[in-house]
Protein backbone atom coordinates (compact mmCIF):
# COMPACT_ATOMS: atom_id res chain seq x y z
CA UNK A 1 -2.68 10.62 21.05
CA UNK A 2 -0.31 11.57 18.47
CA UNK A 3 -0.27 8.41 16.72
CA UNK A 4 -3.86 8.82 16.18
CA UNK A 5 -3.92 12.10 14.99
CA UNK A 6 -1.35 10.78 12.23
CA UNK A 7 -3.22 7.85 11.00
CA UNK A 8 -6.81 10.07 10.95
CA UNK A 9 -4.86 12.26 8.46
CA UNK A 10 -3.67 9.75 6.76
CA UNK A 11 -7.06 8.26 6.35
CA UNK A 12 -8.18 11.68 4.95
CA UNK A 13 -5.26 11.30 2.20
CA UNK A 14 -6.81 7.79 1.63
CA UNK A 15 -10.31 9.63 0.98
CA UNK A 16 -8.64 11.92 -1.24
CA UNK A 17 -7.63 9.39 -3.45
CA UNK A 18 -10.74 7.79 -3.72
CA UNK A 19 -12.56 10.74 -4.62
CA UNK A 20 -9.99 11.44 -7.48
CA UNK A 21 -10.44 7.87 -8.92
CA UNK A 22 -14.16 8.63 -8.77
CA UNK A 23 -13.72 11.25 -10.82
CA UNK A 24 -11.46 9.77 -12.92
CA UNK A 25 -14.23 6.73 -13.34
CA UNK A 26 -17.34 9.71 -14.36
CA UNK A 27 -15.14 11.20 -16.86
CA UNK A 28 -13.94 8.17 -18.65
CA UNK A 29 -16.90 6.15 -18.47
CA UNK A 30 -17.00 2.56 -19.93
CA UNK A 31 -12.95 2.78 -20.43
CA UNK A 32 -12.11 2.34 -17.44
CA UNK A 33 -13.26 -1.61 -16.05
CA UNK A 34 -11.93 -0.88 -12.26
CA UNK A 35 -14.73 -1.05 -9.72
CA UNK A 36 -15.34 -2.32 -6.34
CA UNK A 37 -15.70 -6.31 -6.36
CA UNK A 38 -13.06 -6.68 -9.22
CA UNK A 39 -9.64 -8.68 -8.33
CA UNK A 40 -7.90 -9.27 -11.37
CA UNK A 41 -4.98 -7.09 -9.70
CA UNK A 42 -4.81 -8.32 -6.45
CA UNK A 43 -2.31 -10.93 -7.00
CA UNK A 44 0.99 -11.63 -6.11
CA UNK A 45 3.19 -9.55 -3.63
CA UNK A 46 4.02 -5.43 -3.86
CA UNK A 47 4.79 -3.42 -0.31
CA UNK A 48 2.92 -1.35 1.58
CA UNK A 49 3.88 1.85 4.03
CA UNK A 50 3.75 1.35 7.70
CA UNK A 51 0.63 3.74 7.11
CA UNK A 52 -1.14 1.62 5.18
CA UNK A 53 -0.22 -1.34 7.21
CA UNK A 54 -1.10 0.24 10.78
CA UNK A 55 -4.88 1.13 9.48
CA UNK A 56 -4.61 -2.37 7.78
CA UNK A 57 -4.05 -4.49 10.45
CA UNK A 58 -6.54 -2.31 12.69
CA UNK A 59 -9.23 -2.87 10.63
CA UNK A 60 -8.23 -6.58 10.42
CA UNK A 61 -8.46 -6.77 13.60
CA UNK A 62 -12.07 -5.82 14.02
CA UNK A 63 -13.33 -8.36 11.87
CA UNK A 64 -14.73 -11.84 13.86
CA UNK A 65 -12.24 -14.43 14.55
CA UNK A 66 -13.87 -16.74 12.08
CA UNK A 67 -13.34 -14.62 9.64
CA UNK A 68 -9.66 -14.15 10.57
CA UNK A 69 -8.61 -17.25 11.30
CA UNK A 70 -8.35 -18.88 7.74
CA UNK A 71 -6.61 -15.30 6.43
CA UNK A 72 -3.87 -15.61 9.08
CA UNK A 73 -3.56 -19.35 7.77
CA UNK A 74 -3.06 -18.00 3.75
CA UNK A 75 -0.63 -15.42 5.69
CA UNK A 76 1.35 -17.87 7.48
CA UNK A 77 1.95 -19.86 4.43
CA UNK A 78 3.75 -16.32 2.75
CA UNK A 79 5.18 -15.70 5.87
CA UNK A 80 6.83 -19.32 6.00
CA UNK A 81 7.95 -19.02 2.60
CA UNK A 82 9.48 -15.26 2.27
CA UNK A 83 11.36 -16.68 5.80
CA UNK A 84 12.81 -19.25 3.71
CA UNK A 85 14.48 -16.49 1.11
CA UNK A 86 15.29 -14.11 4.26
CA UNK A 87 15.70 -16.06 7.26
CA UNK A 88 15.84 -12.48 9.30
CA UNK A 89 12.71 -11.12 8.79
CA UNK A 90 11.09 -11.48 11.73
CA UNK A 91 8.46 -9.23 14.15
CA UNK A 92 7.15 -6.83 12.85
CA UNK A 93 8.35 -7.95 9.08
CA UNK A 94 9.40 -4.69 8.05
CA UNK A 95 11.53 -5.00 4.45
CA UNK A 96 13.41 -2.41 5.47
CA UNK A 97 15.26 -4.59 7.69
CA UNK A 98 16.39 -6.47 4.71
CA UNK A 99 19.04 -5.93 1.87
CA UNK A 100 17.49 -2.99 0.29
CA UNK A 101 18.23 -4.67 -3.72
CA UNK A 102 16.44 -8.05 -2.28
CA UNK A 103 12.91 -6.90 -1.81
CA UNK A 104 12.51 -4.29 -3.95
CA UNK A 105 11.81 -6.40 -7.21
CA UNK A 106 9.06 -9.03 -6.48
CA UNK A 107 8.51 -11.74 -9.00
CA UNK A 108 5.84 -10.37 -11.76
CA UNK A 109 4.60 -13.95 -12.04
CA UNK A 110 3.23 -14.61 -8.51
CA UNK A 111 -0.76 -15.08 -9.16
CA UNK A 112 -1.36 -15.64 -5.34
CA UNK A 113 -4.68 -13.91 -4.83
CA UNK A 114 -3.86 -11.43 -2.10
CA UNK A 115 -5.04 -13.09 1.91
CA UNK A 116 -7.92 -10.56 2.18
CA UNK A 117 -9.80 -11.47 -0.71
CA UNK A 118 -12.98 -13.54 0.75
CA UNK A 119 -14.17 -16.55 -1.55
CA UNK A 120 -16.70 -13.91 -3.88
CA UNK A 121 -13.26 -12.26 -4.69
CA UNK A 122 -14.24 -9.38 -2.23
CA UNK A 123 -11.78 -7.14 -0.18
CA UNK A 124 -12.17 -8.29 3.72
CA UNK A 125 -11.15 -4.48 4.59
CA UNK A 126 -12.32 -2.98 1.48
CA UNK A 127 -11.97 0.95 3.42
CA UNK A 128 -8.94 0.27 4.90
CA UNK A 129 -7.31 -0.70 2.23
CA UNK A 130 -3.49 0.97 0.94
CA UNK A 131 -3.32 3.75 -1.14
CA UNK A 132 -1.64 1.77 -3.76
CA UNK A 133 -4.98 -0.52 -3.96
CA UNK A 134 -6.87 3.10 -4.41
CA UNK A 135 -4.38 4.03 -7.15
CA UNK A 136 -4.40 1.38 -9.34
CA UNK A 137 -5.39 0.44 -12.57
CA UNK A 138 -4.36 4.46 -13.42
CA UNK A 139 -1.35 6.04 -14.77
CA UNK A 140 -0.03 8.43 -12.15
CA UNK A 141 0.37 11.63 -14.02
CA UNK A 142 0.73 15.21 -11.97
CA UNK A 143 -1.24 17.78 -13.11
CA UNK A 144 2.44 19.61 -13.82
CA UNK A 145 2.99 16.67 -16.54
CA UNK A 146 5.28 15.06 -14.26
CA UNK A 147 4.53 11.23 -14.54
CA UNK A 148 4.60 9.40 -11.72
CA UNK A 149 3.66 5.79 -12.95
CA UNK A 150 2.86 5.47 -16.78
CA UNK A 151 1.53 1.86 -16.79
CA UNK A 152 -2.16 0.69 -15.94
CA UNK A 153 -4.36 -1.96 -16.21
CA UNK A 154 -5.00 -3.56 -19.14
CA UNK A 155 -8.56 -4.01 -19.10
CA UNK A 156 -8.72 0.15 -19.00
CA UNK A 157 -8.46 2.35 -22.40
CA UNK A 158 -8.48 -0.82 -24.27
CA UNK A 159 -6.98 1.20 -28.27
CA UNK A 160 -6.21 4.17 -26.34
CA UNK A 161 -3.66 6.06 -24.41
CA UNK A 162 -4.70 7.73 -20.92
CA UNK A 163 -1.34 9.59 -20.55
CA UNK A 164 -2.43 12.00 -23.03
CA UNK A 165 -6.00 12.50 -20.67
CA UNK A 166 -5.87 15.36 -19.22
CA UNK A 167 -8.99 15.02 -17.24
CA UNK A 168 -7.11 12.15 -15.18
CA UNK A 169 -4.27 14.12 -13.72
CA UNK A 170 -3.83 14.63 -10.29
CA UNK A 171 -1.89 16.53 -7.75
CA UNK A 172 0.36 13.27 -7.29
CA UNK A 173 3.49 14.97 -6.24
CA UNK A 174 1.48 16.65 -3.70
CA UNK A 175 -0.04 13.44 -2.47
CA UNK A 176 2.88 11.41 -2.06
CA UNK A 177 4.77 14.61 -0.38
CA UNK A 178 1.92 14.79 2.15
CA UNK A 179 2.09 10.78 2.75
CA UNK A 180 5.81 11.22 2.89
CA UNK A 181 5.28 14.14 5.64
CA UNK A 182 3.29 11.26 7.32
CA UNK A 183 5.17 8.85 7.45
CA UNK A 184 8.00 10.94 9.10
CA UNK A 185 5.63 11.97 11.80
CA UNK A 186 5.07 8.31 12.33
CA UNK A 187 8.46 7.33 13.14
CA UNK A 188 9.59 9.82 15.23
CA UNK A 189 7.02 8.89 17.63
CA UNK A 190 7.59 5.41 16.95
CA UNK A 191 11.44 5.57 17.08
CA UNK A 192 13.02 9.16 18.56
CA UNK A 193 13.30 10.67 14.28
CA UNK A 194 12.08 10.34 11.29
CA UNK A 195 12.03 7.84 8.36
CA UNK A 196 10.50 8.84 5.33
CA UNK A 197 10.32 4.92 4.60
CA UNK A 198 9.26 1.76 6.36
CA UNK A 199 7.25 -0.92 4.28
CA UNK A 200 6.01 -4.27 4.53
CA UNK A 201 3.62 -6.45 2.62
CA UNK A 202 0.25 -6.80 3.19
CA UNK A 203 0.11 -10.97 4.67
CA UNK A 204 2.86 -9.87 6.87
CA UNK A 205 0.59 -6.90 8.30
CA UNK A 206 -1.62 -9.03 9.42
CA UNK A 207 0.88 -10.70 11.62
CA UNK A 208 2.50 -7.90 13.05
CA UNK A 209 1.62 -5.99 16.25
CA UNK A 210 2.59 -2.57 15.73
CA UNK A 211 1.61 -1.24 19.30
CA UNK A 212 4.00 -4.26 21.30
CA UNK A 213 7.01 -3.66 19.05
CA UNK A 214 10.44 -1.87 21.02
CA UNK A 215 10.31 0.57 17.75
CA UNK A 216 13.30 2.10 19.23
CA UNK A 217 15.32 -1.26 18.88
CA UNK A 218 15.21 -1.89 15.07
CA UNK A 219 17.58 0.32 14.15
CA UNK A 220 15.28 1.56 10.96
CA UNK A 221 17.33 3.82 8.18
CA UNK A 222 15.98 5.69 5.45
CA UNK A 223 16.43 4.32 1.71
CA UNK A 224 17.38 6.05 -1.30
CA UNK A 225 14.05 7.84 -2.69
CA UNK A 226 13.92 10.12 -5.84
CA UNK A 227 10.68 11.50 -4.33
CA UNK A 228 12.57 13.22 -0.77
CA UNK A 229 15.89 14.29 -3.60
CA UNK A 230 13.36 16.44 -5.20
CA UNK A 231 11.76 18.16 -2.53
């Protein structure tokens, strides 16, 4: 199945990242604070591809319906309230859908821990979680200089200024090409061509079904992106 094939690479992108924020972790040492089991970040709302969703929401999905069933409740409550602002979004919650300007800044105050976090403050789907989880805490700087994202945690290089590390560079440009590539793939199985874009957030993933969705229906455009200009 095509579909598969897609999201098995993606998941190999996923890895990818991972293994560079290992790196990252060995080479900095006690600088850097970010580790498995902390959720100081995981707050408020920021979007998510389709990609990340899809493998999302599987994973979700596998977990027992105890577990699930108070998650789906904390999503509801988002869901209810986002529906209030934007009365159209509606299956399968894609921001695309909406007013472009509307959803792309999301309040920077919003300290709702994120739905998947269990009551230890532990990711639910810790392996399946979205590359921007993986990324941060990090500036994003290419390993051509190029910078990418030049803001990061605040518990990291505490007097110091990663920017100018050298030895936390990464082929970013490269990456987000390749997830770009992707996500093209995706929709022109999904809906006859391709859209380099198609995001959600991660309480509305959980409510989705991506497989019973007419795809082919939503009339899904591609938005502006620097990223697909430069290529």
């Amino acid at each position: 199945m095509v579909i598969r094939r897609i999201l098995r690479e993606y998941e190999k992108l996923l890895a990818s990242a991972d293994r560079w924020f290992d790196t990252c972790t060995s080479a900095a040492g006690e600088a850097i604070t970010c580790r498995k089991g902390c959720a100081q970040c995981c707050r408020g709302l920021f979007d998510i591809t389709l990609l990340d969703a899809w493998l999302l929401k599987e994973a979700f999905d596998r977990l027992p319906a105890t577990v699930r069933q108070p998650v789906l409740a904390k999503a509801l409550v988002r869901l209810e309230a986002l529906q209030e602002e934007w009365p159209q979004l509606q299956p399968p919650y894609l921001l695309n859908l909406l007013p472009h300007e509307e959803w792309m800044e999301t309040p920077e105050d919003d300290l709702t821990p994120c739905s998947l976090l269990d009551e230890q403050g532990l990711c639910l789907v810790y392996e399946a979680r979205p590359l921007t989880c993986r990324l941060h805490g990090l500036p994003h700087v290419d390993v051509s200089g190029e910078v990418f994202a030049e803001e990061w945690c605040t518990l990291n290089f505490v007097g110091t200024d990663p920017l100018k590390k050298a030895e936390l560079r990464w082929h970013f440009r490269q990456t987000f090409l390749q997830q770009l590539q992707l996500m093209r793939e995706l929709t022109q199985q999904l809906t006859g061509y391709p859209v380099h874009e198609v995001d959600t957030f991660i309480p509305l993933a959980l409510l989705a079904d991506y497989t019973a969705c007419d795809w082919r229906a939503l009339g899904l455009q591609s938005p502006p992106s620097s990223l697909v200009d430069k290529t």
